[in-house]
Protein backbone atom coordinates (compact mmCIF):
# COMPACT_ATOMS: atom_id res chain seq x y z
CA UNK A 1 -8.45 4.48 22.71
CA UNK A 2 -7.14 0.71 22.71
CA UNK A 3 -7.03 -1.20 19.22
CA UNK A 4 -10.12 -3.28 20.64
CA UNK A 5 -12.22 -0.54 20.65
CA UNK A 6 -11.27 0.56 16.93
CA UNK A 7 -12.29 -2.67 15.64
CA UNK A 8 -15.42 -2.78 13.88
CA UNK A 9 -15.47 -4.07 11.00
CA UNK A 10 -16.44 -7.71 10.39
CA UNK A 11 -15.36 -10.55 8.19
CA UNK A 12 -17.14 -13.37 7.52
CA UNK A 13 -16.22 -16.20 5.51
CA UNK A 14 -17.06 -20.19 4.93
CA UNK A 15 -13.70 -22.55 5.33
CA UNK A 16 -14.18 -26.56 5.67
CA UNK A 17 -13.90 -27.93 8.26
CA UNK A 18 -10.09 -29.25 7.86
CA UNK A 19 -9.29 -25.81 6.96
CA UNK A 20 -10.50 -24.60 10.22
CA UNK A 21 -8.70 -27.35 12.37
CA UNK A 22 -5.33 -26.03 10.34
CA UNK A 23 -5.66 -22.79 10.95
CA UNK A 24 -7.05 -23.50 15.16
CA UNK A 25 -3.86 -25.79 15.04
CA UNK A 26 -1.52 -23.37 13.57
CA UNK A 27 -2.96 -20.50 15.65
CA UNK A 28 -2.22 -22.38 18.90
CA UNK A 29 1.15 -23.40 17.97
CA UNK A 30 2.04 -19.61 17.22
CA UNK A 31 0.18 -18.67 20.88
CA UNK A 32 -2.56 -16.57 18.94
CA UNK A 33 -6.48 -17.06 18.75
CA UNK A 34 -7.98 -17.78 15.30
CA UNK A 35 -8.81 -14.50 14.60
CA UNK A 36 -6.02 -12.67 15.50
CA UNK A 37 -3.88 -15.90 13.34
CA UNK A 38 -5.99 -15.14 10.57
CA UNK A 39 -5.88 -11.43 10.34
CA UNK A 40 -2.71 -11.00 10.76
CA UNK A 41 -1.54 -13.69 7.70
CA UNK A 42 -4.08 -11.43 5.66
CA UNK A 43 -2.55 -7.98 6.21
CA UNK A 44 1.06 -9.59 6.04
CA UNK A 45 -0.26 -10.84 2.11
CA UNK A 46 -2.05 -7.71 1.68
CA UNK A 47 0.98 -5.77 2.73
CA UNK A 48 3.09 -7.63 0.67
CA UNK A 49 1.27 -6.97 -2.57
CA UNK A 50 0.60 -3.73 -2.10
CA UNK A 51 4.42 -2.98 -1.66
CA UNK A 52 5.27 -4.86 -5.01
CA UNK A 53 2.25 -3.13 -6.14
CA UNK A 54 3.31 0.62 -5.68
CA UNK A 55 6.95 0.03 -5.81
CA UNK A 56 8.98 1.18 -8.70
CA UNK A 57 11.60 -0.95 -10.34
CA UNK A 58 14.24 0.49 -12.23
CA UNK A 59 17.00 -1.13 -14.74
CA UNK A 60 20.59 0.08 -13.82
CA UNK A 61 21.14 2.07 -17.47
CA UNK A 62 17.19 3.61 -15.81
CA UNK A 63 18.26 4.71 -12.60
CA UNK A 64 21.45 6.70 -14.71
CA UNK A 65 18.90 8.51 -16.87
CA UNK A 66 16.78 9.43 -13.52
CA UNK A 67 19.54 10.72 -11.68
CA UNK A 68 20.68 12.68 -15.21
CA UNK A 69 17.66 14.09 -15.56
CA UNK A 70 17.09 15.41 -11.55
CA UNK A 71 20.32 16.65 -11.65
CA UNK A 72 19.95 18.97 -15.27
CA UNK A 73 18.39 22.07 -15.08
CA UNK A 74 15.00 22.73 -14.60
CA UNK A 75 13.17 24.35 -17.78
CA UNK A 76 9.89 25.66 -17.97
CA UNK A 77 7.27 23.65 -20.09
CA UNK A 78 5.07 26.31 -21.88
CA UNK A 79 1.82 24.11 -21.96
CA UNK A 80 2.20 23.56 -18.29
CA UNK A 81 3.21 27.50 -17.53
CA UNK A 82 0.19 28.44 -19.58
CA UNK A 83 -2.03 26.00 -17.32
CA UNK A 84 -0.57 27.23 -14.52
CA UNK A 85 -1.48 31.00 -15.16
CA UNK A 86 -4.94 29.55 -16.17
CA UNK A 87 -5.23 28.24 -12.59
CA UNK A 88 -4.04 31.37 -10.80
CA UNK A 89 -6.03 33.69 -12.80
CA UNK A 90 -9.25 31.70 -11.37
CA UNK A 91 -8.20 32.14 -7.65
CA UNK A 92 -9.37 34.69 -5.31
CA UNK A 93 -7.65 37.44 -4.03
């Protein structure tokens, strides 16, 4: 199934009429139609903020107490061994 085919969705929107000759401009001078201009600056943004979104920063002194504490021992946490037995008790046999 071609990309063409997958498409269908639609987005409407109201731009002046400068805004339009910019983008038809720009669009032409990157050999693109409108559309595909348009839609591909939005997912480009979109991707963009998603990645700062779900990214994780960490301070150097951070990433030392991350790495510590993947590397110690593992040790059980009774709350979560209780839950856990809770769970397993409830599933069928």
């Amino acid at each position: 199934m071609t990309e063409l085919n997958l498409r269908t969705a639609r987005l409407n929107m109201r731009i002046t009429p400068e805004a339009l000759e910019d983008l038809k401009v720009a669009a032409a001078v990157n050999n693109q139609d409108v559309s595909s201009f348009v839609l591909s600056a939005a997912l480009n943004q979109a991707r963009d903020i998603l990645i700062q979104e779900r990214v994780i920063k960490l301070s150097p002194h951070e990433i030392v107490q991350l790495e510590k504490a993947l590397s110690s021992e593992a040790r059980p946490i009774p709350a979560l061994s209780s839950l856990f037995a809770k769970f397993s008790e409830s599933l069928p046999a």
